[in-house]
N, C-alpha and C. Protein backbone atom coordinates (compact mmCIF):
# COMPACT_ATOMS: atom_id res chain seq x y z
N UNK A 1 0.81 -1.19 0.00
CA UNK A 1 0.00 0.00 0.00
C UNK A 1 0.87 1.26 0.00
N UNK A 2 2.26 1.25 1.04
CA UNK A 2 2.68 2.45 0.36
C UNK A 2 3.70 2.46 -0.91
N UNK A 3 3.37 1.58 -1.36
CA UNK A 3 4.21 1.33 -2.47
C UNK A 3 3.40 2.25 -3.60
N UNK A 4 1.78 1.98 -3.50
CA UNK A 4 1.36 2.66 -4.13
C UNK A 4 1.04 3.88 -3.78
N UNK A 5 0.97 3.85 -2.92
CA UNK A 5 0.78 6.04 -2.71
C UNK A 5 1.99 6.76 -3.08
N UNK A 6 3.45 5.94 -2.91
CA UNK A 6 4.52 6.60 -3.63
C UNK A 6 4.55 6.50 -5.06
N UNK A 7 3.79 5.99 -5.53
CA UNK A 7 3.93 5.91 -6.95
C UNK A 7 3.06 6.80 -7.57
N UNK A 8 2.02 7.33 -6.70
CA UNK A 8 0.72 8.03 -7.13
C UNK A 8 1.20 9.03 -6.78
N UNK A 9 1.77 9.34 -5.97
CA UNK A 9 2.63 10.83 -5.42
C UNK A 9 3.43 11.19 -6.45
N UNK A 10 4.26 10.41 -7.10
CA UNK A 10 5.66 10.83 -7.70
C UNK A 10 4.56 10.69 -9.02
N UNK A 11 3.77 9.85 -9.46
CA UNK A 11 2.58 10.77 -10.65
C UNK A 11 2.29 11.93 -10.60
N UNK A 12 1.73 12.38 -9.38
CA UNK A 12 1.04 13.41 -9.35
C UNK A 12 2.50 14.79 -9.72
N UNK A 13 3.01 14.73 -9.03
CA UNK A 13 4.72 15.60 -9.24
C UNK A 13 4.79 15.29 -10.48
N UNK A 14 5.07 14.56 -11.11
CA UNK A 14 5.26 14.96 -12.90
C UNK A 14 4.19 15.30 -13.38
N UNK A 15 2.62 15.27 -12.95
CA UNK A 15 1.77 15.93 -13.35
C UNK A 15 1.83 17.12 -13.17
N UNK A 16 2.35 17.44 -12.00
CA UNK A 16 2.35 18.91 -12.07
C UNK A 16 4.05 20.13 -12.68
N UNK A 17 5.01 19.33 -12.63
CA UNK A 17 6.03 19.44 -13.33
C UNK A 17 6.06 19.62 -14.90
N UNK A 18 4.75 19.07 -15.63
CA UNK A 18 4.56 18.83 -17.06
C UNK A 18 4.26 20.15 -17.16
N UNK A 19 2.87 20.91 -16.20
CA UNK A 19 2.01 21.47 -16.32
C UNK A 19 2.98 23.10 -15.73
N UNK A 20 3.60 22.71 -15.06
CA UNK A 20 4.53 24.22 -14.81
C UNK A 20 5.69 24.26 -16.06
N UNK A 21 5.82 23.50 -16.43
CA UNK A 21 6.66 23.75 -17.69
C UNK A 21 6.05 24.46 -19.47
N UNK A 22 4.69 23.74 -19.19
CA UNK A 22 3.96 23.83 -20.14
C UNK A 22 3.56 25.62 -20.24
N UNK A 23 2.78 26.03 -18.60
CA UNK A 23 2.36 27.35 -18.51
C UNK A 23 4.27 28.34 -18.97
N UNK A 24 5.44 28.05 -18.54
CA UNK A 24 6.51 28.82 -18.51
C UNK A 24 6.69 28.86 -20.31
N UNK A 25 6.03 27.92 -20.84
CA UNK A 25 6.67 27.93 -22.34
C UNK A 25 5.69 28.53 -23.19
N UNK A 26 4.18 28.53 -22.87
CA UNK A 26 3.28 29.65 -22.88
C UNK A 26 3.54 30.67 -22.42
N UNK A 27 3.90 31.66 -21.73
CA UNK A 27 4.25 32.68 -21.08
C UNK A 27 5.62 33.21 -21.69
N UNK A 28 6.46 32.97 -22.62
CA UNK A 28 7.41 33.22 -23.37
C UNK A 28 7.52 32.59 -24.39
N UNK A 29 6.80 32.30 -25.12
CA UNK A 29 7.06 31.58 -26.80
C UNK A 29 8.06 30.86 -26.28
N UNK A 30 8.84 30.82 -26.86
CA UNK A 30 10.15 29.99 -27.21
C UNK A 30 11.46 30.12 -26.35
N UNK A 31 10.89 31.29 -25.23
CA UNK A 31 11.73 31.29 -24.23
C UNK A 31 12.22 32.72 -24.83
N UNK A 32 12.65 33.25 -25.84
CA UNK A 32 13.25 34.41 -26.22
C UNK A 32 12.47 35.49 -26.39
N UNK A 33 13.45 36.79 -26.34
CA UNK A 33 12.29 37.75 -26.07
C UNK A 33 11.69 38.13 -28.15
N UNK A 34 10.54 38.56 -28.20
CA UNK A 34 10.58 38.57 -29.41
C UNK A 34 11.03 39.48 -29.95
N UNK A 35 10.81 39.53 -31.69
CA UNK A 35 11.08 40.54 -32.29
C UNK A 35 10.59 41.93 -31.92
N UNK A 36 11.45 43.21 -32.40
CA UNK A 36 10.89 44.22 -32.09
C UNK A 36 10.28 44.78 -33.53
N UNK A 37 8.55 45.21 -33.59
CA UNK A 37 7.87 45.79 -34.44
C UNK A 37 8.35 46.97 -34.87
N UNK A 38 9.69 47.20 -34.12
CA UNK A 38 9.95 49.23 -34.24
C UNK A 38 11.12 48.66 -35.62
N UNK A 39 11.02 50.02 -36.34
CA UNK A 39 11.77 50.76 -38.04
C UNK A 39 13.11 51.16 -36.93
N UNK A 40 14.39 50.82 -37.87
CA UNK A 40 15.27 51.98 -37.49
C UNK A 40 14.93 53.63 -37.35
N UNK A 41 14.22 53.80 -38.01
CA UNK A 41 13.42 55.28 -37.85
C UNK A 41 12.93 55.69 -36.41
N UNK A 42 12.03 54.65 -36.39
CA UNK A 42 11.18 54.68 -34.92
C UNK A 42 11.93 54.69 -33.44
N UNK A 43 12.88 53.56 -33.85
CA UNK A 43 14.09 53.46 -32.69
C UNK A 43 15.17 55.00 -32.69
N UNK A 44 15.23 55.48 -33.70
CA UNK A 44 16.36 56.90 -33.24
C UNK A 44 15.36 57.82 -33.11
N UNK A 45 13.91 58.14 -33.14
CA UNK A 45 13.08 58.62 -33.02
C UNK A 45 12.69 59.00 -31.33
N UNK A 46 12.36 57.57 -30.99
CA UNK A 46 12.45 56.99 -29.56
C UNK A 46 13.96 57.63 -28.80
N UNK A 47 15.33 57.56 -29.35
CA UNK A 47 16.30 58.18 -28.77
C UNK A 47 16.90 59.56 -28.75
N UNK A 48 15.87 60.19 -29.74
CA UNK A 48 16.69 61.52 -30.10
C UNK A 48 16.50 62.08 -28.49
N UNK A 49 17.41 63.23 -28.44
CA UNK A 49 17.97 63.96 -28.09
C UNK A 49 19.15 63.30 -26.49
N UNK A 50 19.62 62.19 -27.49
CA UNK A 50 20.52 61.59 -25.78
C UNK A 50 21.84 62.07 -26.29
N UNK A 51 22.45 62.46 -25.54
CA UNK A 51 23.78 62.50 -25.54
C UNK A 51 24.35 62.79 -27.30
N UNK A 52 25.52 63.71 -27.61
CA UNK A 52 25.52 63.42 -28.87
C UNK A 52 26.97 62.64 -28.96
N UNK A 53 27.89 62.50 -27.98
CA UNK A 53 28.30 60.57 -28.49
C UNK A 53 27.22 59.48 -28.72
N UNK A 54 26.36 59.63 -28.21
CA UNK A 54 25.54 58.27 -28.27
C UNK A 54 24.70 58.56 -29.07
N UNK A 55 24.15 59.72 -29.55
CA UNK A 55 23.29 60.15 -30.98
C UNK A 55 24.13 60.06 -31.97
N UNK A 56 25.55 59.84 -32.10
CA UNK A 56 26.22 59.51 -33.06
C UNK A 56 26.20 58.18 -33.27
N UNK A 57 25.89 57.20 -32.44
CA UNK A 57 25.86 55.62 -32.40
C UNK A 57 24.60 55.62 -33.30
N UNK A 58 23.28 56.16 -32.90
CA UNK A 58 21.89 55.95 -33.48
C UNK A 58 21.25 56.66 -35.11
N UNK A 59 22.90 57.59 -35.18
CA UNK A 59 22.70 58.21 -36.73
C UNK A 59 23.16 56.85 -37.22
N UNK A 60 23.84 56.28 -36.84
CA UNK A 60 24.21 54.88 -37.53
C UNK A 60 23.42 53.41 -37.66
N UNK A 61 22.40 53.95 -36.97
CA UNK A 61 21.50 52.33 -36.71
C UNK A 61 21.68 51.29 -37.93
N UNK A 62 21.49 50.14 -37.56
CA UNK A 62 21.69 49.33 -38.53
C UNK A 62 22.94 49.30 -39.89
N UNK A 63 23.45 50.03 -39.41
CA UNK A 63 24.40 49.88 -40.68
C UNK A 63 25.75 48.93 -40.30
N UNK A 64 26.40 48.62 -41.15
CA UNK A 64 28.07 47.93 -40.85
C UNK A 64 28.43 48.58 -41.61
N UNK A 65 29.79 48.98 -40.76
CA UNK A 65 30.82 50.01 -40.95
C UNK A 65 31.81 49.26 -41.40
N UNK A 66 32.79 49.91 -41.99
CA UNK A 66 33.92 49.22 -42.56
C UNK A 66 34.87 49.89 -41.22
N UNK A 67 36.35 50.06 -41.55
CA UNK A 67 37.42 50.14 -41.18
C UNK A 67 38.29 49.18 -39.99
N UNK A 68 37.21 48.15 -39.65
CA UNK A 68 38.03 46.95 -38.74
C UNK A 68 38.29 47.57 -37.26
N UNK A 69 39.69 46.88 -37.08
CA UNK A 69 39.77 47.21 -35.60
C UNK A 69 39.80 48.54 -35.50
N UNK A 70 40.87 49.62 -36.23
CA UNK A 70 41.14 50.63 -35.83
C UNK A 70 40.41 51.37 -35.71
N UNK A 71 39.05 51.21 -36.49
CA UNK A 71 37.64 52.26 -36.85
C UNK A 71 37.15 51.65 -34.99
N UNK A 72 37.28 50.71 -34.79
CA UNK A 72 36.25 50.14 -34.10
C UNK A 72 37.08 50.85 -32.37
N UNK A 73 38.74 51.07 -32.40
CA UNK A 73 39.32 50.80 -31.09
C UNK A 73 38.82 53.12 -31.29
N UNK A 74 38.67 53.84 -32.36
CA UNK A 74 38.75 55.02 -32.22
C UNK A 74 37.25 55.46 -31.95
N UNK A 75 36.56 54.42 -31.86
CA UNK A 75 35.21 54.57 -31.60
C UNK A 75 35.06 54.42 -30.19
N UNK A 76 35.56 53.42 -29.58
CA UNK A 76 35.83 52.95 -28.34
C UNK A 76 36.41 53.95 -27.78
N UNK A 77 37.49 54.87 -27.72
CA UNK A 77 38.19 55.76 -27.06
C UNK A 77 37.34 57.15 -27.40
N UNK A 78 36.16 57.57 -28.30
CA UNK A 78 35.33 58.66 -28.33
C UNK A 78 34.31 57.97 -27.30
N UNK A 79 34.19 57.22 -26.48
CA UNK A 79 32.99 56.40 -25.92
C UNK A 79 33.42 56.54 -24.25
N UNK A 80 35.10 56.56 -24.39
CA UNK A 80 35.72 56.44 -22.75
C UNK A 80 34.61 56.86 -21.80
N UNK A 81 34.56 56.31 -20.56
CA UNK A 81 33.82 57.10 -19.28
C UNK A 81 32.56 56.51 -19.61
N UNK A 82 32.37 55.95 -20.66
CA UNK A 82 30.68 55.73 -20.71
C UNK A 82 30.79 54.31 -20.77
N UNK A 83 29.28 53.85 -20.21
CA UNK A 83 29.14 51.90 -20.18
C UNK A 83 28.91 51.67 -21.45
N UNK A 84 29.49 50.81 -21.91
CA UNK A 84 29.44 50.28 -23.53
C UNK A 84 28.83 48.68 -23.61
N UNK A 85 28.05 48.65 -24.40
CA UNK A 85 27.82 47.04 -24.47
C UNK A 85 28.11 47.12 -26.00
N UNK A 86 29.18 45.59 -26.56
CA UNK A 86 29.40 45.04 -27.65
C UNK A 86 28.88 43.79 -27.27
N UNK A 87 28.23 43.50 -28.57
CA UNK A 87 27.59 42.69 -28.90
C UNK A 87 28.43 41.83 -30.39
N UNK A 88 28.83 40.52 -30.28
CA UNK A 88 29.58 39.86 -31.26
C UNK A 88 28.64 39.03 -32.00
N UNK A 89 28.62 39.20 -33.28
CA UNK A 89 27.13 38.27 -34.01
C UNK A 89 27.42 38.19 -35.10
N UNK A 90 26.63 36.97 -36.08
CA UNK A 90 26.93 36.92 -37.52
C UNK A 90 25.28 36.43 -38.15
N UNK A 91 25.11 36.79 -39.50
CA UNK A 91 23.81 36.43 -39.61
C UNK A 91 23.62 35.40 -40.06
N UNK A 92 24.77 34.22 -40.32
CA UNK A 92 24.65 33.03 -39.99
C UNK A 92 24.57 32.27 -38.70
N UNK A 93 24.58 33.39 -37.07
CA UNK A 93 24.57 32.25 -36.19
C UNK A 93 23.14 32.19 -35.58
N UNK A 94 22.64 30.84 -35.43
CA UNK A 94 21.09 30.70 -35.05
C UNK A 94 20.88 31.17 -33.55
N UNK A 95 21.58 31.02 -32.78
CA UNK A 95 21.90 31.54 -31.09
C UNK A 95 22.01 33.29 -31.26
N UNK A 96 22.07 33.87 -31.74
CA UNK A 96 22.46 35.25 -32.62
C UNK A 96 21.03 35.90 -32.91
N UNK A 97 20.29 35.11 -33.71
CA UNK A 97 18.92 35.80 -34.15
C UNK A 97 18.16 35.27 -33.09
N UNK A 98 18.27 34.06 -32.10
CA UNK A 98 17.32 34.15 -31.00
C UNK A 98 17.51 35.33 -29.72
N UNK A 99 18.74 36.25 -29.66
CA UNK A 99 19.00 36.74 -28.75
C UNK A 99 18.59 38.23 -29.35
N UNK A 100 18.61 38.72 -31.16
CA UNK A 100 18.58 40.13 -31.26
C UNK A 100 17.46 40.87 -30.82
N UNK A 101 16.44 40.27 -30.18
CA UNK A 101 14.53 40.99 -29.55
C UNK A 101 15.24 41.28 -28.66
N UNK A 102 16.24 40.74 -27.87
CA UNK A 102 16.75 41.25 -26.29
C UNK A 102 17.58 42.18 -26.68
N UNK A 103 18.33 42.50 -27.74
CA UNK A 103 19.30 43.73 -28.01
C UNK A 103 18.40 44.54 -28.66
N UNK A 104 17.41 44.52 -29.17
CA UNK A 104 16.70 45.61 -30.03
C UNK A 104 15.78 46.06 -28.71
N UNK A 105 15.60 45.20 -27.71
CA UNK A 105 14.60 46.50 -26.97
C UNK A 105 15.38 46.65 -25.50
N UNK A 106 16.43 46.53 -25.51
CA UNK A 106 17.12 47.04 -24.19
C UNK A 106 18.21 47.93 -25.27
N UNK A 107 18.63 48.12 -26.16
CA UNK A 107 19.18 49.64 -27.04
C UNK A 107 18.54 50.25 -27.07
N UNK A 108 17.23 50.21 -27.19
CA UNK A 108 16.24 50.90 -26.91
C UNK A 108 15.78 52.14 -25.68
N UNK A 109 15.78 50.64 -25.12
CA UNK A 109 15.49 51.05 -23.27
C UNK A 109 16.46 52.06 -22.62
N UNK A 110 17.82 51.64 -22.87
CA UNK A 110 18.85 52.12 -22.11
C UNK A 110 19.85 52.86 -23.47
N UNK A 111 19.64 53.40 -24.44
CA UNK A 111 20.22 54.03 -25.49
C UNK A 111 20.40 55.27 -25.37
N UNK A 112 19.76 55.88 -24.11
CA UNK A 112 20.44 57.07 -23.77
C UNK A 112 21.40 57.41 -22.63
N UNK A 113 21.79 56.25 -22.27
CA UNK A 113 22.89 56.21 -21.64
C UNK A 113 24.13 55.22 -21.31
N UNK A 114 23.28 54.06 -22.70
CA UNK A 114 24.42 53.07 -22.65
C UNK A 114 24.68 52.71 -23.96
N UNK A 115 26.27 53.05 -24.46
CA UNK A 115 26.74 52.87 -25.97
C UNK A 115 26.55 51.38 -26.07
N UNK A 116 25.57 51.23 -27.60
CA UNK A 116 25.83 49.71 -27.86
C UNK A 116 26.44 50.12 -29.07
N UNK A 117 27.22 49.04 -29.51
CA UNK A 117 28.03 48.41 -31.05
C UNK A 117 27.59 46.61 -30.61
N UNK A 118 27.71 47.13 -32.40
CA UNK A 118 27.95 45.00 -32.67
C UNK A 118 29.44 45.28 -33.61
N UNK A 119 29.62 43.94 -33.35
CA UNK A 119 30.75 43.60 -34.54
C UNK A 119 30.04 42.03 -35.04
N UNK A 120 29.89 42.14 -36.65
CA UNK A 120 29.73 41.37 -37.41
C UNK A 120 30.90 40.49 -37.60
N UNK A 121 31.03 39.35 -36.86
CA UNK A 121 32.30 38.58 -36.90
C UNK A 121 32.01 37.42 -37.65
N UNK A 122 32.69 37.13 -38.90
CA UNK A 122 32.89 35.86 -39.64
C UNK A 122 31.79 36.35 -40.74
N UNK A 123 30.60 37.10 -40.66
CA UNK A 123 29.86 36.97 -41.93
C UNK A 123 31.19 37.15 -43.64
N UNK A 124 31.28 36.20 -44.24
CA UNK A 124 32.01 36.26 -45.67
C UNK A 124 31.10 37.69 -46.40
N UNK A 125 29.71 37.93 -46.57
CA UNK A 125 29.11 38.82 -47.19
C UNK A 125 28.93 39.61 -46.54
N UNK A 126 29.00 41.39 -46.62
CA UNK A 126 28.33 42.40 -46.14
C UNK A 126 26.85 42.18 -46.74
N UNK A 127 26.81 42.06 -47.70
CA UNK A 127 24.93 41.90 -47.72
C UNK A 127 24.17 41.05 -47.15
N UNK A 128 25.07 40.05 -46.58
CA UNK A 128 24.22 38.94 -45.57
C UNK A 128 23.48 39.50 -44.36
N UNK A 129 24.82 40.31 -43.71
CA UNK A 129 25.03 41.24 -42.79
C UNK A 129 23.95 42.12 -42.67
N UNK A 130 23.84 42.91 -43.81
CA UNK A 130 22.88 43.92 -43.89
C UNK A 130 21.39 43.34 -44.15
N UNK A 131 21.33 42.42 -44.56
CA UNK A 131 20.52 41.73 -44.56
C UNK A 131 19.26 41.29 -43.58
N UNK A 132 20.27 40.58 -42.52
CA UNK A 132 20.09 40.37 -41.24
C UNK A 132 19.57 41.87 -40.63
N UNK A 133 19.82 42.74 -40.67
CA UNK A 133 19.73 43.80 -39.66
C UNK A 133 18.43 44.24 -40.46
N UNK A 134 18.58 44.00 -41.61
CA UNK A 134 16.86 44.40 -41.99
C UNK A 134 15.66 44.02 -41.58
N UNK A 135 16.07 42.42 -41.16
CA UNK A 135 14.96 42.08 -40.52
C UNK A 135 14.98 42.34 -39.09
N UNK A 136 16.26 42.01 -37.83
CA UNK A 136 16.37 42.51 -37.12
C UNK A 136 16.60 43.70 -36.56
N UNK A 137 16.52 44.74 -37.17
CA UNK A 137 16.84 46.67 -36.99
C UNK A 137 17.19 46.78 -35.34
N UNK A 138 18.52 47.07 -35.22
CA UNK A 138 18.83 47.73 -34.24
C UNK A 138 19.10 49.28 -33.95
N UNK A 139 19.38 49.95 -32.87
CA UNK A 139 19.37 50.91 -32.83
C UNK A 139 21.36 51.75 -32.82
N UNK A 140 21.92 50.66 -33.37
CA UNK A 140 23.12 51.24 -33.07
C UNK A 140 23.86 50.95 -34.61
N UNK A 141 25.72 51.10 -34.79
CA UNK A 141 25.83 50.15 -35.74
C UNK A 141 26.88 49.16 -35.36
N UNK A 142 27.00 48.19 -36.29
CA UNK A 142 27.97 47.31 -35.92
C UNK A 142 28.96 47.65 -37.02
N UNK A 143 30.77 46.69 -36.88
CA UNK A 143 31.73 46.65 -37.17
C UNK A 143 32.19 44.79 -38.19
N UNK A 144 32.12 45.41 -39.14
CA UNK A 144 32.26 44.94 -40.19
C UNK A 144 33.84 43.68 -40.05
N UNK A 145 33.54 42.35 -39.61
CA UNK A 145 34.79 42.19 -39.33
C UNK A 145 34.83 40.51 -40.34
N UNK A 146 34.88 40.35 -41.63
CA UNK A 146 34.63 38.81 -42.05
C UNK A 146 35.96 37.85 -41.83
N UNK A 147 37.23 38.27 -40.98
CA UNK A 147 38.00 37.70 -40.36
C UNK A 147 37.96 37.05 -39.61
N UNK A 148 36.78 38.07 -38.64
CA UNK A 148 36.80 37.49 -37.44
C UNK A 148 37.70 37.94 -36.09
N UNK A 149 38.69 38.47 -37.19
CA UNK A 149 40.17 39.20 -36.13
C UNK A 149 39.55 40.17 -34.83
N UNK A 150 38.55 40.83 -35.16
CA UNK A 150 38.30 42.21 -34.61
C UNK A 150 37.32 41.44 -33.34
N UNK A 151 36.45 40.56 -33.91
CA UNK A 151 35.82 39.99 -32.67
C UNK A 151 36.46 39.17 -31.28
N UNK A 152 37.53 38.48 -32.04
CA UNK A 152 38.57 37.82 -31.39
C UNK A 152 39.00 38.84 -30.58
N UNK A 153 39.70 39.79 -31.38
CA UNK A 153 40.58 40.58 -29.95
C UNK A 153 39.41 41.21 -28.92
N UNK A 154 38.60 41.86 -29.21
CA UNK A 154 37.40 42.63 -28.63
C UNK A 154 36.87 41.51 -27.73
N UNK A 155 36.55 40.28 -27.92
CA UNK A 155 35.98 39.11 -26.67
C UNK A 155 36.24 38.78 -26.86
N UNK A 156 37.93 38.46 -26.97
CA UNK A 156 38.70 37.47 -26.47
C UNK A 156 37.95 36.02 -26.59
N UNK A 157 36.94 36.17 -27.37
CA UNK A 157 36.67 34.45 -28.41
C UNK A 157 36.80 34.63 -29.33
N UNK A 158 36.40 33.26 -29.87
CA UNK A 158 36.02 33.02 -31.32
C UNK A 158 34.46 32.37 -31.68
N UNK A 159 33.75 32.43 -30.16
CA UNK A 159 32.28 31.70 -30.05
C UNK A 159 31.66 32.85 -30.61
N UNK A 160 30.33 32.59 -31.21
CA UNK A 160 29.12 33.97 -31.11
C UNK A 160 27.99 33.39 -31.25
N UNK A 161 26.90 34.20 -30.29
CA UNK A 161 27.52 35.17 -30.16
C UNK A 161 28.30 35.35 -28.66
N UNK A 162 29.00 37.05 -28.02
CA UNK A 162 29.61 37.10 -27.28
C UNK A 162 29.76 38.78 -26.95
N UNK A 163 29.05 38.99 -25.62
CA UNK A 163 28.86 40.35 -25.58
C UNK A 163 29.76 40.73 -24.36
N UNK A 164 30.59 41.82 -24.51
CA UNK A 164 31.38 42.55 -23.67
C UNK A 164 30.36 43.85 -22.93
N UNK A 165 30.63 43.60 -21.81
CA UNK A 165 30.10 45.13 -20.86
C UNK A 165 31.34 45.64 -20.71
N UNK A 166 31.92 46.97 -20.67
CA UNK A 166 32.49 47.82 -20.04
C UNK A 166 31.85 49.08 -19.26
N UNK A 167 32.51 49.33 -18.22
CA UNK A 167 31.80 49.90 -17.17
C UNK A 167 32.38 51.04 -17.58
N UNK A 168 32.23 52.56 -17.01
CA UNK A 168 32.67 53.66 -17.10
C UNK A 168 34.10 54.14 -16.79
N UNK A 169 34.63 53.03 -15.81
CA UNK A 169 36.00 53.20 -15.21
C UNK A 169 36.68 52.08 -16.36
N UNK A 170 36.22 51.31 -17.04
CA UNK A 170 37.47 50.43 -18.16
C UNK A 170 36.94 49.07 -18.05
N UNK A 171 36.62 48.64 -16.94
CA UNK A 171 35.73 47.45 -16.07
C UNK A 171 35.41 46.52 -17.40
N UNK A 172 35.94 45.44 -17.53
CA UNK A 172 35.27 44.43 -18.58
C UNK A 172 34.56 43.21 -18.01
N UNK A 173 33.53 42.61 -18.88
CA UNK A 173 32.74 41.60 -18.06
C UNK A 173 32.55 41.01 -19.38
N UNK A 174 33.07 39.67 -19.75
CA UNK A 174 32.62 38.84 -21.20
C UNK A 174 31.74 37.75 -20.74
N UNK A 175 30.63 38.02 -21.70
CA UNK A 175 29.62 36.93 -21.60
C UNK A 175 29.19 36.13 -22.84
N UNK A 176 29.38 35.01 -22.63
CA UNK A 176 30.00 33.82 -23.72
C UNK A 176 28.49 33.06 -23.83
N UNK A 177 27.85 33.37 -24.97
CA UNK A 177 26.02 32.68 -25.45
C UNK A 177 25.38 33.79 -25.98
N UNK A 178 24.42 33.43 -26.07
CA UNK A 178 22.99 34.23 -26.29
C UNK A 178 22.24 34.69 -25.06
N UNK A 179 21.26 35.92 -24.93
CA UNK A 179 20.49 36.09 -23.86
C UNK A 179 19.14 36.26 -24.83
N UNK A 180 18.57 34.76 -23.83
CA UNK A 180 17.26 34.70 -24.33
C UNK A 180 16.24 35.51 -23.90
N UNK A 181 16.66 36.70 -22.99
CA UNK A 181 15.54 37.70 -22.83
C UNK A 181 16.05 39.07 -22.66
N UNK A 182 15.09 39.64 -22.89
CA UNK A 182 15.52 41.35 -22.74
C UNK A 182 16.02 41.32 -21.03
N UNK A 183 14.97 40.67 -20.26
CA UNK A 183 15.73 40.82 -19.13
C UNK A 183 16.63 40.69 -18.69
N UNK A 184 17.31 39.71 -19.11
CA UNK A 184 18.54 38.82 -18.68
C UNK A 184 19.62 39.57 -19.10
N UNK A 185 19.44 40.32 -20.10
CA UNK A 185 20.24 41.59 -20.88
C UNK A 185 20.30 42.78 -20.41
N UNK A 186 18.76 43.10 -19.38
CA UNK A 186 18.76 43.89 -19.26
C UNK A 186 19.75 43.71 -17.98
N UNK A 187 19.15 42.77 -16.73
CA UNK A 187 20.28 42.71 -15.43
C UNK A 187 21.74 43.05 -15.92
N UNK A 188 22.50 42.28 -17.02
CA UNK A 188 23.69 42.43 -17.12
C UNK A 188 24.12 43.70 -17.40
N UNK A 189 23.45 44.85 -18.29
CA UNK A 189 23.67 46.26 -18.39
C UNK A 189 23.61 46.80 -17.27
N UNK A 190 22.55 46.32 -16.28
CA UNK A 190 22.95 47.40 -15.11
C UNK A 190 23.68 46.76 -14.16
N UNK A 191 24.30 45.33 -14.11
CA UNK A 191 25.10 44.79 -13.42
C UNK A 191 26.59 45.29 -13.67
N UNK A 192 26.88 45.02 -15.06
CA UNK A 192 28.25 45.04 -15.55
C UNK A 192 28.60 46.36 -16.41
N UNK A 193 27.69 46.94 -16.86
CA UNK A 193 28.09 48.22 -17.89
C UNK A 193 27.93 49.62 -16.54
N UNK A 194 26.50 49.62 -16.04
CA UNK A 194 26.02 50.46 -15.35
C UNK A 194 26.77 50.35 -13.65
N UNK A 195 26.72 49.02 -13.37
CA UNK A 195 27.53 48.89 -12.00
C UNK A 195 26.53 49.02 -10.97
N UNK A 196 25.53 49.26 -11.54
CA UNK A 196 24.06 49.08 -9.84
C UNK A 196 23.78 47.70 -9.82
C-alpha cells in the first residue's frame, strides 16, 4: 500500500512538473524575447535627443561600418567614461537571431545612456550582414569584421555570439552565449556596464 501512494505521489509531481513547464513555455514563446515591431526610424526617433556621443551611435542604426579594428578601437576611445555594451554576431549564427529581440529593446530602453556596437564577426558577405539587420533593426551600428580578427581581440573568443560590458572606469565583463531575454540583458547592463 505504500508502495502505491509513492507511486501516485511521484505521478502526481510529474503531473504537475509537465504542467509548470507547459504554462513557462506559454508565457514566453520559445523562451526568447521577441522581435521588435519598431523601423530603425522609430528606434532613433524613440532616442533623439541623448547624448551626442551616443546620438552619433543611433545616426548609424543598422548599418556595418567598414574600417576593422582601428575604426572600431577610435570609436571605443570617443565612448571612454561611458558603459558600452558590444555585442559579437553573424547572420549566420542561429543563437544570434534568438537573442537580437533582447538587443533591439534594451538599445532601446537604455540608449540614452548606454553605448551599444555589434561587430559582425565571420559573416564572408556584407549583404548577408545587412541583410540580417533588416529584418532585425537595431538601434546602433555594428563593425564589419569577415576575419573574425576584430571579434577575437574585442571578446577574447572566437564563439558567437559574445557580448562585452564595459563599465565607465574600463571594467570588462565577457559573456560567452545568447540572452534569451531582454531581461537577462537587461540585469547584465545594469550589473556590468552600469555597476548598480
Amino acid at each position: 500500500m505504500n508502495l502505491q501512494r509513492a507511486l501516485m505521489a511521484l505521478v502526481g509531481l510529474a503531473i504537475v512538473a509537465l504542467v509548470a513547464v507547459g504554462l513557462v513555455q506559454l508565457g514566453d514563446g520559445n523562451g526568447s524575447t521577441p522581435r521588435s515591431d519598431l523601423t530603425v526610424a522609430q528606434m532613433q526617433a524613440r532616442l533623439r535627443g541623448s547624448p551626442a556621443v551616443l546620438e552619433s551611435l543611433h545616426d548609424q542604426a543598422g548599418q556595418v561600418l567598414s574600417g576593422g579594428l582601428p575604426a572600431l578601437r577610435r570609436r571605443l576611445a570617443s565612448l571612454r567614461g561611458r558603459p558600452i555594451v558590444i555585442n559579437k554576431w553573424a547572420s549566420w549564427c542561429q543563437p544570434c537571431r534568438t537573442e537580437f529581440g533582447a538587443f533591439q529593446a534594451v538599445s532601446v530602453a537604455r540608449g540614452r545612456q548606454v553605448a551599444f556596437l555589434g561587430i559582425d564577426s565571420g559573416d564572408t558577405s556584407r549583404s548577408a550582414a545587412l541583410a540580417f539587420l533588416r529584418s532585425f533593426p537595431v538601434s546602433y551600428p555594428s563593425y564589419y569584421d569577415p576575419s573574425g580578427q576584430v571579434g577575437l581581440t574585442i571578446a577574447e573568443s572566437g564563439f558567437t555570439p559574445v557580448t562585452v560590458f564595459i563599465d565607465p572606469g574600463g571594467g570588462e565583463f565577457i559573456h560567452q552565449g545568447p540572452y534569451p531575454t531582454a531581461a537577462k540583458l537587461e540585469r547584465d547592463v545594469k550589473r556590468y556596464a552600469l555597476g548598480s
